[in-house]
N, C-alpha and C. Protein backbone atom coordinates (compact mmCIF):
# COMPACT_ATOMS: atom_id res chain seq x y z
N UNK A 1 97.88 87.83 80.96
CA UNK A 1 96.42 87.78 81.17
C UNK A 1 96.04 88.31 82.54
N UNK A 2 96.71 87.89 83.73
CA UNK A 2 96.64 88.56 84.97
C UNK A 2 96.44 90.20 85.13
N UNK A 3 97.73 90.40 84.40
CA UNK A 3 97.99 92.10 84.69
C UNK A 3 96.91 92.58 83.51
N UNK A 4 96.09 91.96 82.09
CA UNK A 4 95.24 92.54 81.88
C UNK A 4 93.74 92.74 82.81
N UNK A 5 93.42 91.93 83.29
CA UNK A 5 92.19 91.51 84.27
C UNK A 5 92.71 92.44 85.66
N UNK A 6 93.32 92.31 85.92
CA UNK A 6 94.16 93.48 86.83
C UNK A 6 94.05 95.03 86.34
N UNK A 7 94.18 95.42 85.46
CA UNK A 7 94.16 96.88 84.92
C UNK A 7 92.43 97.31 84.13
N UNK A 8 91.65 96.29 83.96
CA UNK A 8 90.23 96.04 83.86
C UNK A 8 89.41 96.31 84.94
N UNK A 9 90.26 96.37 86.32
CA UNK A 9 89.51 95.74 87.81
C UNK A 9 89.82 97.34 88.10
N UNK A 10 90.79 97.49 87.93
CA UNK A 10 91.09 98.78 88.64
C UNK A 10 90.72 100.26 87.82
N UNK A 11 90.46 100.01 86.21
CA UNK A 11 89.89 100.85 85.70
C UNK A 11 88.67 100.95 86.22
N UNK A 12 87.73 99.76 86.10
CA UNK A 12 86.25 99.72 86.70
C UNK A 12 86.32 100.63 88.20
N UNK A 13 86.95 100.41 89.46
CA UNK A 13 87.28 100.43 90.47
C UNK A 13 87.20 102.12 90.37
N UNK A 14 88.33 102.90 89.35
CA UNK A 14 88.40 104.08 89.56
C UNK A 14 87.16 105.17 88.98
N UNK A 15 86.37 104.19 88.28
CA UNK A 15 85.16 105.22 87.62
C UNK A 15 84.06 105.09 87.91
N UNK A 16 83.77 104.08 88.87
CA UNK A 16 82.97 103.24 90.13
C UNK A 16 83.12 104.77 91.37
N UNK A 17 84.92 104.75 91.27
CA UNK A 17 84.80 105.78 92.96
C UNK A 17 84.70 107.21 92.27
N UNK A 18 85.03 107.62 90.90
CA UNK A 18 85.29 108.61 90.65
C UNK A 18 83.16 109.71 90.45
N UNK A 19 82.81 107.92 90.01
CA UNK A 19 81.07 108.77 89.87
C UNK A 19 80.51 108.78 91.43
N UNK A 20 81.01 108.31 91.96
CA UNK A 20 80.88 108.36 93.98
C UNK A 20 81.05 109.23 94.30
N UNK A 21 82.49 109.87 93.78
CA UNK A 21 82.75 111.43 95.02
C UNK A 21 82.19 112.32 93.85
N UNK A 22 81.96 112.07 92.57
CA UNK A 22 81.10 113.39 91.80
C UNK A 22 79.49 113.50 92.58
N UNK A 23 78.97 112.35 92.77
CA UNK A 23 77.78 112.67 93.66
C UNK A 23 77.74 112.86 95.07
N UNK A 24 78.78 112.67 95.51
CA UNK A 24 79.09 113.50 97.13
C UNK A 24 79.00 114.91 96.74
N UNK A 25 80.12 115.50 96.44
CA UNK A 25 80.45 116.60 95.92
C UNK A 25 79.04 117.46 95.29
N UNK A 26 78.20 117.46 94.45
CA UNK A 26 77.45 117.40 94.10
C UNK A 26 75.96 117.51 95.28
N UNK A 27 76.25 116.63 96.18
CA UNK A 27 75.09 116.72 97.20
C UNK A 27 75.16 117.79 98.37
N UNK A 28 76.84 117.85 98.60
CA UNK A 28 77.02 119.04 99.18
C UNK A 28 76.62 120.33 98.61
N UNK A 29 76.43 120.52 97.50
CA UNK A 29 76.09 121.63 96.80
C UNK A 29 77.02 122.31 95.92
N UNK A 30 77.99 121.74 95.60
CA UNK A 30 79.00 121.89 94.68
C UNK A 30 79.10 121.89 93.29
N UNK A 31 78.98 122.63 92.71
CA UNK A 31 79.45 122.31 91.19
C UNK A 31 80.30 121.63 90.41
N UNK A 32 80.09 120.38 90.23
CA UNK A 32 80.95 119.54 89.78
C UNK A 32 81.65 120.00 88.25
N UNK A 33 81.52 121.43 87.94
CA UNK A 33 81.98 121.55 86.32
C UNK A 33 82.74 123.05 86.56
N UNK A 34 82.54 123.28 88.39
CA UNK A 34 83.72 124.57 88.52
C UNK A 34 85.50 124.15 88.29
N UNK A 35 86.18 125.18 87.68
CA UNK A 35 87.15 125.35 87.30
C UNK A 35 87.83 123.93 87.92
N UNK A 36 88.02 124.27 89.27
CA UNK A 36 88.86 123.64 90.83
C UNK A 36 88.23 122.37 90.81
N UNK A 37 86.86 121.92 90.16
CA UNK A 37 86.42 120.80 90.70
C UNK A 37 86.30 119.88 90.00
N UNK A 38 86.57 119.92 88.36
CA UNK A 38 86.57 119.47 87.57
C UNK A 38 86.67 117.65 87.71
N UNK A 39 88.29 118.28 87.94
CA UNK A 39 89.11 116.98 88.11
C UNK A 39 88.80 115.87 89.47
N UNK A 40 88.29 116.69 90.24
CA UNK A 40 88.37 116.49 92.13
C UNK A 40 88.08 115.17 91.83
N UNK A 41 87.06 114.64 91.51
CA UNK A 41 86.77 113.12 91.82
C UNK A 41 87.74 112.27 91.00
N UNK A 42 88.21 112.55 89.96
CA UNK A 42 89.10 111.86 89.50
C UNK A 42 90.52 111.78 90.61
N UNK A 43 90.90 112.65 90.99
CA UNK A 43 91.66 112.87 91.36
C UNK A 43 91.32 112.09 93.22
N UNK A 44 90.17 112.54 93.49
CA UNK A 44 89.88 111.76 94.97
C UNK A 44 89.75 110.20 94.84
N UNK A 45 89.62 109.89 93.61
CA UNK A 45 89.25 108.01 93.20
C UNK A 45 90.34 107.30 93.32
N UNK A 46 91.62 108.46 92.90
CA UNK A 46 92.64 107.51 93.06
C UNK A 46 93.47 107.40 94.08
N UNK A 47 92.94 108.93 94.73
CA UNK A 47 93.95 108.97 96.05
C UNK A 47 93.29 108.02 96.99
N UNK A 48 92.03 107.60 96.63
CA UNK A 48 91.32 106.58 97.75
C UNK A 48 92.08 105.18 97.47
N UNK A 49 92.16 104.91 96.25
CA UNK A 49 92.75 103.38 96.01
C UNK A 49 94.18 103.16 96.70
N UNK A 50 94.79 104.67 96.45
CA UNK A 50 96.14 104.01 97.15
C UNK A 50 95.85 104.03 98.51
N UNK A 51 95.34 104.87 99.36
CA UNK A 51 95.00 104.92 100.49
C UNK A 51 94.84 103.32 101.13
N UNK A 52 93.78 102.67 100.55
CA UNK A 52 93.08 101.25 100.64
C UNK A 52 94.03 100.32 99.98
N UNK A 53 95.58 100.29 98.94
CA UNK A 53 96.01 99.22 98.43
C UNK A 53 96.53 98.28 99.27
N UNK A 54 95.97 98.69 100.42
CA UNK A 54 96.48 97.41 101.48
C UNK A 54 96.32 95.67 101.05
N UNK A 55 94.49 96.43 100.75
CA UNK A 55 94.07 95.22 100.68
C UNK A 55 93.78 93.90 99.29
N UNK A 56 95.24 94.94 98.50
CA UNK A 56 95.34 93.80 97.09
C UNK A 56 97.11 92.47 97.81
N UNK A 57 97.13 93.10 99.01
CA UNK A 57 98.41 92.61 98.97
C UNK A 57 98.44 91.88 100.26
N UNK A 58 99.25 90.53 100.34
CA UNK A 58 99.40 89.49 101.37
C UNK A 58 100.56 89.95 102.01
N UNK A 59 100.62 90.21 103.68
CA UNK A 59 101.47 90.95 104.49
C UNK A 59 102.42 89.51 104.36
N UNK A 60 102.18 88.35 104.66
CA UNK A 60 102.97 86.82 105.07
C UNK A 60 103.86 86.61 103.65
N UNK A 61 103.54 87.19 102.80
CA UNK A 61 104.39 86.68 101.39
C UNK A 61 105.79 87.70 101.38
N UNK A 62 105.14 89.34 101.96
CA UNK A 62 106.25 89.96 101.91
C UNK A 62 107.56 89.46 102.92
N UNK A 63 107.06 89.25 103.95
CA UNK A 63 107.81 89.02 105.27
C UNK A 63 108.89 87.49 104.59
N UNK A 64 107.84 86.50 103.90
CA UNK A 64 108.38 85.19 103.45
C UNK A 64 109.91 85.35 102.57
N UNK A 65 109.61 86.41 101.86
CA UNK A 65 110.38 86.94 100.28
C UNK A 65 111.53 87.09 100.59
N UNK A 66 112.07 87.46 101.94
CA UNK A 66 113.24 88.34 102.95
C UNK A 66 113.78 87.43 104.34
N UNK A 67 113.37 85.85 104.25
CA UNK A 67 113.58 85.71 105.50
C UNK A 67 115.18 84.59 105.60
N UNK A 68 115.80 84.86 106.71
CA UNK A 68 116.76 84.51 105.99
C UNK A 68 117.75 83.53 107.29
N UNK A 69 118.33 82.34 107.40
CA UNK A 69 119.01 81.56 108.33
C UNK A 69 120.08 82.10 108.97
N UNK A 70 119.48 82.41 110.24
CA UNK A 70 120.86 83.15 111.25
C UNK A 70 120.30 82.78 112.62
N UNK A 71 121.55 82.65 113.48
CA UNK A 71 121.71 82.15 114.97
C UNK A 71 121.27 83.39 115.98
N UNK A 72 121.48 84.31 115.51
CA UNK A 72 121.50 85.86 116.35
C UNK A 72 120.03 85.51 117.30
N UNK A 73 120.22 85.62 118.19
CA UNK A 73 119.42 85.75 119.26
C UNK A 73 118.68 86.34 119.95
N UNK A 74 119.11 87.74 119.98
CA UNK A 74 119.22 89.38 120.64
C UNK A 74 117.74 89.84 120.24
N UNK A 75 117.67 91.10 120.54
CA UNK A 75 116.18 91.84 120.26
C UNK A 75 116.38 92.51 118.89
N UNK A 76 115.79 92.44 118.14
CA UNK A 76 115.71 93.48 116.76
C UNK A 76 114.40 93.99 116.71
N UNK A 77 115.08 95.84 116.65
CA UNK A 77 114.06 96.87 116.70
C UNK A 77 114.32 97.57 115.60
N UNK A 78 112.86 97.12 115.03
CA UNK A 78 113.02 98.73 114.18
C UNK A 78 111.86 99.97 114.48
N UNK A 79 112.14 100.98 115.14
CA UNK A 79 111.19 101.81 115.20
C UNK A 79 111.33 103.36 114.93
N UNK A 80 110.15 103.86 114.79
CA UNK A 80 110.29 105.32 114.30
C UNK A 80 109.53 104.85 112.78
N UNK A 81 108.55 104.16 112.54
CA UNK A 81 107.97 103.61 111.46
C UNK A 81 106.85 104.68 111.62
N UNK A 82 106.95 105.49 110.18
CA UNK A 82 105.85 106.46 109.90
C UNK A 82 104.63 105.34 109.49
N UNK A 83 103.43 105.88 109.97
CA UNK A 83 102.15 105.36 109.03
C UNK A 83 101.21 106.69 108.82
N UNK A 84 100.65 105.68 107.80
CA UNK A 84 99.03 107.13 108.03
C UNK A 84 98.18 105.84 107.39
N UNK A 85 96.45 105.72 107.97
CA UNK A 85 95.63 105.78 107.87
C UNK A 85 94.78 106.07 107.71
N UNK A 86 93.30 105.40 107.33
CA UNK A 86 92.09 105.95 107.63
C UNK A 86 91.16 105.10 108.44
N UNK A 87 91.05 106.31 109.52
CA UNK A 87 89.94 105.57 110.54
C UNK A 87 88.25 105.19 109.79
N UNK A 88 88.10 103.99 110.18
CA UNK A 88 86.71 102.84 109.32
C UNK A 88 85.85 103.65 109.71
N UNK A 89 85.41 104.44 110.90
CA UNK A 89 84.87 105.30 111.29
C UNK A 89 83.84 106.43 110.58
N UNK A 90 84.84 107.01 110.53
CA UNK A 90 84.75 108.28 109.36
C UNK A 90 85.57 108.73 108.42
N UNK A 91 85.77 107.74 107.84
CA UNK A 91 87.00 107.88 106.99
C UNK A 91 87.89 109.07 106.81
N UNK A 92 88.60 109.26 107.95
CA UNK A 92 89.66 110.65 108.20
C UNK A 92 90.89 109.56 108.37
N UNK A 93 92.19 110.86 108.91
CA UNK A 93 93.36 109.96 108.91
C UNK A 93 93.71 109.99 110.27
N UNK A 94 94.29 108.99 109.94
CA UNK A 94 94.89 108.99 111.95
C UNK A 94 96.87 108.72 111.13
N UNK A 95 97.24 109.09 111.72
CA UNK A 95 98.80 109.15 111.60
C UNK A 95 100.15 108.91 112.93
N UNK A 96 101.23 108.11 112.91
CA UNK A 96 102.19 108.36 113.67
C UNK A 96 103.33 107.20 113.55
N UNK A 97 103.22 106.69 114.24
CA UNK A 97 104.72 105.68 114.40
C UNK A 97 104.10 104.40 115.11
N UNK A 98 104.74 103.98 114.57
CA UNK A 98 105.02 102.08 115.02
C UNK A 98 106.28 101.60 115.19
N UNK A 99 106.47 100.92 116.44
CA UNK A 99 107.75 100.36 117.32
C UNK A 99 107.52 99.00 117.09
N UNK A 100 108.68 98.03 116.54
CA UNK A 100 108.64 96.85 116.70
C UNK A 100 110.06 96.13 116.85
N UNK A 101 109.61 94.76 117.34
CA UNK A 101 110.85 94.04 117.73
C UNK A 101 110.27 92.67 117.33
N UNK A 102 111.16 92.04 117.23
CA UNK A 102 111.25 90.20 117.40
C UNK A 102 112.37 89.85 117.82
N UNK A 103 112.47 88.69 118.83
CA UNK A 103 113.78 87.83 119.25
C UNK A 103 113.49 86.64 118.30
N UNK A 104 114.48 86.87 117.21
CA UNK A 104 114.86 85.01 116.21
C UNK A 104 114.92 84.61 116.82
N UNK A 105 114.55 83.36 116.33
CA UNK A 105 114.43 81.84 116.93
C UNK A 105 115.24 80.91 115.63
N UNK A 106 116.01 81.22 114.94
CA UNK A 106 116.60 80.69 113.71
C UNK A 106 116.46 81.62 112.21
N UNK A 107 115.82 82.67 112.41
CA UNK A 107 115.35 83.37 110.87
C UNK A 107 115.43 84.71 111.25
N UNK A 108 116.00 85.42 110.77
CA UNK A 108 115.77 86.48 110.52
C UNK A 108 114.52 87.19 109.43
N UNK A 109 114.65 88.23 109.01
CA UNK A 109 113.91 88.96 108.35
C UNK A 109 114.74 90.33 107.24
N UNK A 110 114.21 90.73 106.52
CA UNK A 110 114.92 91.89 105.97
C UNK A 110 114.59 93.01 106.50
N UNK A 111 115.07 93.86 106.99
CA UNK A 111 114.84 94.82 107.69
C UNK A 111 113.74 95.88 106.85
N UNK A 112 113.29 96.05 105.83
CA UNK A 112 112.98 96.86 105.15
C UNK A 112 111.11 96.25 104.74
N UNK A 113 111.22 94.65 105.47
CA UNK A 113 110.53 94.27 104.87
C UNK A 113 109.16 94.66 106.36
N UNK A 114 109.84 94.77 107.69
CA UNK A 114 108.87 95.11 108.54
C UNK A 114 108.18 96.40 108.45
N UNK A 115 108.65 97.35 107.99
CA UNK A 115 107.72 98.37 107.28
C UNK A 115 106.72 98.23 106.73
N UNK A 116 106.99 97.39 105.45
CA UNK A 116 106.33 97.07 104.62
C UNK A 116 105.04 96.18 104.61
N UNK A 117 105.37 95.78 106.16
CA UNK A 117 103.86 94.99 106.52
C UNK A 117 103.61 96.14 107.86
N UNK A 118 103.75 96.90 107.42
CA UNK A 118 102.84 97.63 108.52
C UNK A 118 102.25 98.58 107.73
N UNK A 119 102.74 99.23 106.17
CA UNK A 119 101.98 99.85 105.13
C UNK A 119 100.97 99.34 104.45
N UNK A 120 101.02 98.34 104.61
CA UNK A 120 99.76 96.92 104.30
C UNK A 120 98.53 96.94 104.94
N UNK A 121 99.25 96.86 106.62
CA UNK A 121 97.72 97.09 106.97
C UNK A 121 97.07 98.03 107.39
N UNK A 122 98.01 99.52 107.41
CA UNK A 122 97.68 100.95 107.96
C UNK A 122 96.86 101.23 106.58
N UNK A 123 97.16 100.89 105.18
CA UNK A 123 96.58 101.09 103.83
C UNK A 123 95.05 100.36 103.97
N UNK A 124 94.46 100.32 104.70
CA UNK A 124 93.00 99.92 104.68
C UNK A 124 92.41 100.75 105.73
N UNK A 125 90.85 100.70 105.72
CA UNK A 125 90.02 100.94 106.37
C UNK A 125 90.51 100.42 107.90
N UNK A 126 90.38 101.19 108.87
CA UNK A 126 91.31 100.52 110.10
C UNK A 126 90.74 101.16 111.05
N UNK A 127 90.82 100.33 112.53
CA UNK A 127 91.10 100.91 113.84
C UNK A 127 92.16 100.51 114.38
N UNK A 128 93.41 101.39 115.39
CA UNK A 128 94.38 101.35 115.70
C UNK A 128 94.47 100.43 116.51
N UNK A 129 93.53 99.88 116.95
CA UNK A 129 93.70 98.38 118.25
C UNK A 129 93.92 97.17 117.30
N UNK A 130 92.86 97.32 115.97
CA UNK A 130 93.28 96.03 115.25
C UNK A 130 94.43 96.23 114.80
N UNK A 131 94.59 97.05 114.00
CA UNK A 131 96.02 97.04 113.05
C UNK A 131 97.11 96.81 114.06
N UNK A 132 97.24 97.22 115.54
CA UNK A 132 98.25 96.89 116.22
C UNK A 132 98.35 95.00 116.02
N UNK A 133 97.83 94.45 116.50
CA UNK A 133 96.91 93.01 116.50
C UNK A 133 97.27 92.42 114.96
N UNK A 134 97.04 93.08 114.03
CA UNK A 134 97.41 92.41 112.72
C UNK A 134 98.53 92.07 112.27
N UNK A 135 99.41 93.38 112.69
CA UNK A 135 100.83 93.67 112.58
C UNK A 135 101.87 92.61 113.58
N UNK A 136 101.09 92.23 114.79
CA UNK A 136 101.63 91.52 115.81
C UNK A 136 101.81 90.30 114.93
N UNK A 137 100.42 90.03 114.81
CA UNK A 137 99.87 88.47 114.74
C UNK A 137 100.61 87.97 113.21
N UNK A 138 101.00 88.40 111.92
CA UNK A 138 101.70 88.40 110.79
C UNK A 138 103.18 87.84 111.03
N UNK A 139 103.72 88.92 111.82
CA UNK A 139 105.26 88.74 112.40
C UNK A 139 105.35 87.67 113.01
N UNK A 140 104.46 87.44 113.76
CA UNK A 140 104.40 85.99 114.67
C UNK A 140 104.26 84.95 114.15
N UNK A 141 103.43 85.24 113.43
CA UNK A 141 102.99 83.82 112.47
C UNK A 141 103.73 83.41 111.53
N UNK A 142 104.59 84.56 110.89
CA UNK A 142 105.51 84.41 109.65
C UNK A 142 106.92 84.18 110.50
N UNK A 143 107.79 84.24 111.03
CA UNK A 143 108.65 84.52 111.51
C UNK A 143 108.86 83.72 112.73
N UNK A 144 107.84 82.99 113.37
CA UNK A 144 107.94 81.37 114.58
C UNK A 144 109.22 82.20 115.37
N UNK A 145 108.99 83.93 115.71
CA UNK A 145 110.49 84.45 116.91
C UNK A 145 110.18 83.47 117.92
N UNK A 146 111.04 84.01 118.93
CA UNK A 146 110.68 83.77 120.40
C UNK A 146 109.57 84.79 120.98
N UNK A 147 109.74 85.94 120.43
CA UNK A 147 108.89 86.68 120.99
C UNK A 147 109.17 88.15 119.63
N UNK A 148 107.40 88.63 119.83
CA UNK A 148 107.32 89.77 119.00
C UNK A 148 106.54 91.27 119.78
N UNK A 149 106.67 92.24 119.52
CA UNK A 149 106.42 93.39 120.13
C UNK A 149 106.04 94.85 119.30
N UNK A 150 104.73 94.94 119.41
CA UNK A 150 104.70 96.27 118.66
C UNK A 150 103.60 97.12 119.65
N UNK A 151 104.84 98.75 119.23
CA UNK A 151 103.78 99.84 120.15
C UNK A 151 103.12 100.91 118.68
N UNK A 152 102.17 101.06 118.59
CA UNK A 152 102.06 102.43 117.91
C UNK A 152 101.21 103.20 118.96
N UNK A 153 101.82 104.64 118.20
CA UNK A 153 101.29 106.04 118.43
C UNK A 153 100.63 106.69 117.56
N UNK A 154 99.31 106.88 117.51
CA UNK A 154 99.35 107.66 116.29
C UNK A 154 97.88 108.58 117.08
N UNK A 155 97.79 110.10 116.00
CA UNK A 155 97.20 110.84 116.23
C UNK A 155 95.96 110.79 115.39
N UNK A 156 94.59 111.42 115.58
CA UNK A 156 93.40 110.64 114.93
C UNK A 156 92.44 111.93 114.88
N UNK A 157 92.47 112.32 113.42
CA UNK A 157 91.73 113.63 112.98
C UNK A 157 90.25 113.07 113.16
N UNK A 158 89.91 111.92 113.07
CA UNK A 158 88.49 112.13 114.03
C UNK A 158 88.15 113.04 115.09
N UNK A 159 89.04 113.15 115.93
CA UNK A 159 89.20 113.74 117.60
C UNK A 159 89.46 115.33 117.15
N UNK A 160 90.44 115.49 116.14
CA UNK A 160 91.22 116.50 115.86
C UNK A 160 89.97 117.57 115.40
N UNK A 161 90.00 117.38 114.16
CA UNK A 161 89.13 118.22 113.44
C UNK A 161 87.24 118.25 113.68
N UNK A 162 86.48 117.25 114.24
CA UNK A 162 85.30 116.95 114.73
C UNK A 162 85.13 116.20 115.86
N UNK A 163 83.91 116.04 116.10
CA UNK A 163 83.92 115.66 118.01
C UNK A 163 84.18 115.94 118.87
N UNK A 164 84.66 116.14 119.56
CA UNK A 164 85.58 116.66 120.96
C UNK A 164 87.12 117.74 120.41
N UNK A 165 87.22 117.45 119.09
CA UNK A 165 88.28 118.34 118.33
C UNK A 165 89.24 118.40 119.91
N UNK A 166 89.95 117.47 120.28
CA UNK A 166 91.03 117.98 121.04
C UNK A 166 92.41 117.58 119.83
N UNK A 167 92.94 118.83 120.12
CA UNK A 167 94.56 118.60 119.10
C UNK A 167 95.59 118.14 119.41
N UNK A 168 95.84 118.24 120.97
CA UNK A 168 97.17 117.15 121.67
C UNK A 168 97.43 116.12 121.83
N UNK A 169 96.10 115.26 121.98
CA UNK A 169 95.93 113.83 122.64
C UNK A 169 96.85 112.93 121.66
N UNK A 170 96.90 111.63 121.80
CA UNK A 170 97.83 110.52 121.00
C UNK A 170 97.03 109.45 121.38
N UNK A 171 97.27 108.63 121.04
CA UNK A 171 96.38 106.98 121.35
C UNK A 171 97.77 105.98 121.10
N UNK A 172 97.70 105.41 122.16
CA UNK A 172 99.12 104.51 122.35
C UNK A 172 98.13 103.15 122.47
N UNK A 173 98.57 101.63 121.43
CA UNK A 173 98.00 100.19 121.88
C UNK A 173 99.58 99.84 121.44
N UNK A 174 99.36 98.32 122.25
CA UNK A 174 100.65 97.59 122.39
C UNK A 174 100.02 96.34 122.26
N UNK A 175 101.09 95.53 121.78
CA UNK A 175 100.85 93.96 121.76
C UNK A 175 101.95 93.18 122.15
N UNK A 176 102.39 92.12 122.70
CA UNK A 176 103.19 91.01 123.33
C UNK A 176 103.14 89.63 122.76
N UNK A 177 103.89 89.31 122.66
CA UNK A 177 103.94 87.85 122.16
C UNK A 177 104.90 87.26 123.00
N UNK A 178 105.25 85.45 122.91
CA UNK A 178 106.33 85.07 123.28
C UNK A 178 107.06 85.46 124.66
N UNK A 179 108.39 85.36 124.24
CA UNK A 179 109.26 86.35 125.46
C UNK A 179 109.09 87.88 126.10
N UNK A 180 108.42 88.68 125.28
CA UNK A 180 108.31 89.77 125.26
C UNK A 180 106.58 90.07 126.42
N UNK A 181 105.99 89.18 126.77
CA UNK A 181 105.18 88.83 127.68
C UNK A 181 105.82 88.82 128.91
N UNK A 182 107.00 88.97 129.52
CA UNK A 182 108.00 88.47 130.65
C UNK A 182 108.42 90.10 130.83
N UNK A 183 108.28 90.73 131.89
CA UNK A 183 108.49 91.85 131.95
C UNK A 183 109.98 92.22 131.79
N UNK A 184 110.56 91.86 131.99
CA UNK A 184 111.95 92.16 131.85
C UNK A 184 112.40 92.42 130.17
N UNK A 185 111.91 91.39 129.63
CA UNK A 185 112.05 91.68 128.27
C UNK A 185 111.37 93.18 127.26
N UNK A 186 110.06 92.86 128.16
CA UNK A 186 109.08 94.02 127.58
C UNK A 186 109.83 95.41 128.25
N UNK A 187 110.12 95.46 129.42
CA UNK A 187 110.50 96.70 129.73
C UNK A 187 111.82 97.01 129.04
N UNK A 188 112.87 96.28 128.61
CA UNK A 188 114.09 96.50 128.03
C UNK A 188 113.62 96.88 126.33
N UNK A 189 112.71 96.35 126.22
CA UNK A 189 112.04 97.19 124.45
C UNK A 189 111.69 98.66 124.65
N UNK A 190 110.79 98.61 125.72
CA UNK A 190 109.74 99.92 126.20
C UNK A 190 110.96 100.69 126.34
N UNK A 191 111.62 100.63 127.12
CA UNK A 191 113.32 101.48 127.29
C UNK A 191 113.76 101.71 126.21
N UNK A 192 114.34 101.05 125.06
CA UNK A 192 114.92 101.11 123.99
C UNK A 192 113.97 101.90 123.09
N UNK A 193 113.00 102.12 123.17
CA UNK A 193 111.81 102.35 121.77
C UNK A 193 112.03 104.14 122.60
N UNK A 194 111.70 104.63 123.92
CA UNK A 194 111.99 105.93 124.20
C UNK A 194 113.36 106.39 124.12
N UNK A 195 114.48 105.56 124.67
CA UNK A 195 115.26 106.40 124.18
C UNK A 195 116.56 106.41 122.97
N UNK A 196 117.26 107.54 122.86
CA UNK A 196 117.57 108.24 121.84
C UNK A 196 119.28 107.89 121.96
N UNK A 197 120.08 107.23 121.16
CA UNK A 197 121.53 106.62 121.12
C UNK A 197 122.58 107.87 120.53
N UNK A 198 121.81 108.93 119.96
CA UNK A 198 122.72 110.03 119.99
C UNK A 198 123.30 110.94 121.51
């Protein structure tokens, strides 16, 4: 009964966005019945849902699903985490990497599963200061480390393609928790996240 009411929600959902971008499209001055354009809104309805499936899914359940009783103490990093977004803005993409760490305090995590809450919340409508902040505050909350740490980088076709259109720039936010508030700790991440063990 779920997954029918579920596939009801999301049919509605896609012919809801699909008569949306036919009247965008359309207002721009487009022919919604040329060859190329036929499909476009169908095709833009759904690339929007996955874009946004952030927000059918609880970041604390994934993290919960994977967590697992160990003594290990040490820093665990996983970084070089691709994302892409869309800035709430103007709905363009902003794209790059996310650096993270936690020091256990008794639990580990599955390694595969910290990704996976950072595709969660890069998959919504976003600005890069919160999602840093969301991503912090999840890990922290799910996971009671000693300390948690995330940097992203990412680049932001707002800037890129309109406005000030500069193409080099990057936007770096960081967050601290715990131990990782104590410079020594934070700078031994910041060290580790630049460099390269080959």
């Amino acid at each position: 009964m779920i997954n029918e009411n579920f596939n009801i929600e999301n049919t509605s959902l896609t012919e809801g966005l699909k008569i949306n971008f036919s009247n965008i499209i359309s207002l721009l001055g487009e022919n919604i019945d040329r060859e190329g354009l036929v499909k476009t809104s169908e095709r833009a309805s759904k690339a929007m849902k996955f874009l946004t499936s952030g927000y059918e899914t609880d970041p604390k359940q994934i993290m919960e699903s994977a967590m697992f009783k160990e003594e290990y103490k040490e820093m665990v990093i996983v970084k070089d985490i691709e994302l892409y977004s869309l800035c709430e803005h103007h709905i363009l993409p902003f794209f790059g990497k996310a650096h993270i760490a936690y020091i256990p305090n008794g639990h580990i995590v599955g390694l595969s599963k910290i990704p996976r809450v950072v595709d969660v919340f890069a998959r919504r409508l976003q600005v890069q200061e919160r999602m840093t902040e969301q991503i912090l505050e999840c890990i922290n909350d799910t996971l009671k480390s000693q300390g948690v740490a995330v940097v992203i980088e990412a680049s932001h076709m707002c800037m890129m393609m309109r406005g000030v259109q500069k193409q080099n720039s990057t936007t770096t936010t960081s967050g601290f928790r715990g131990s990782f508030k104590e410079t020594d700790t934070r700078n031994e991440f910041l060290k580790l996240i630049t460099s390269s063990l080959s």
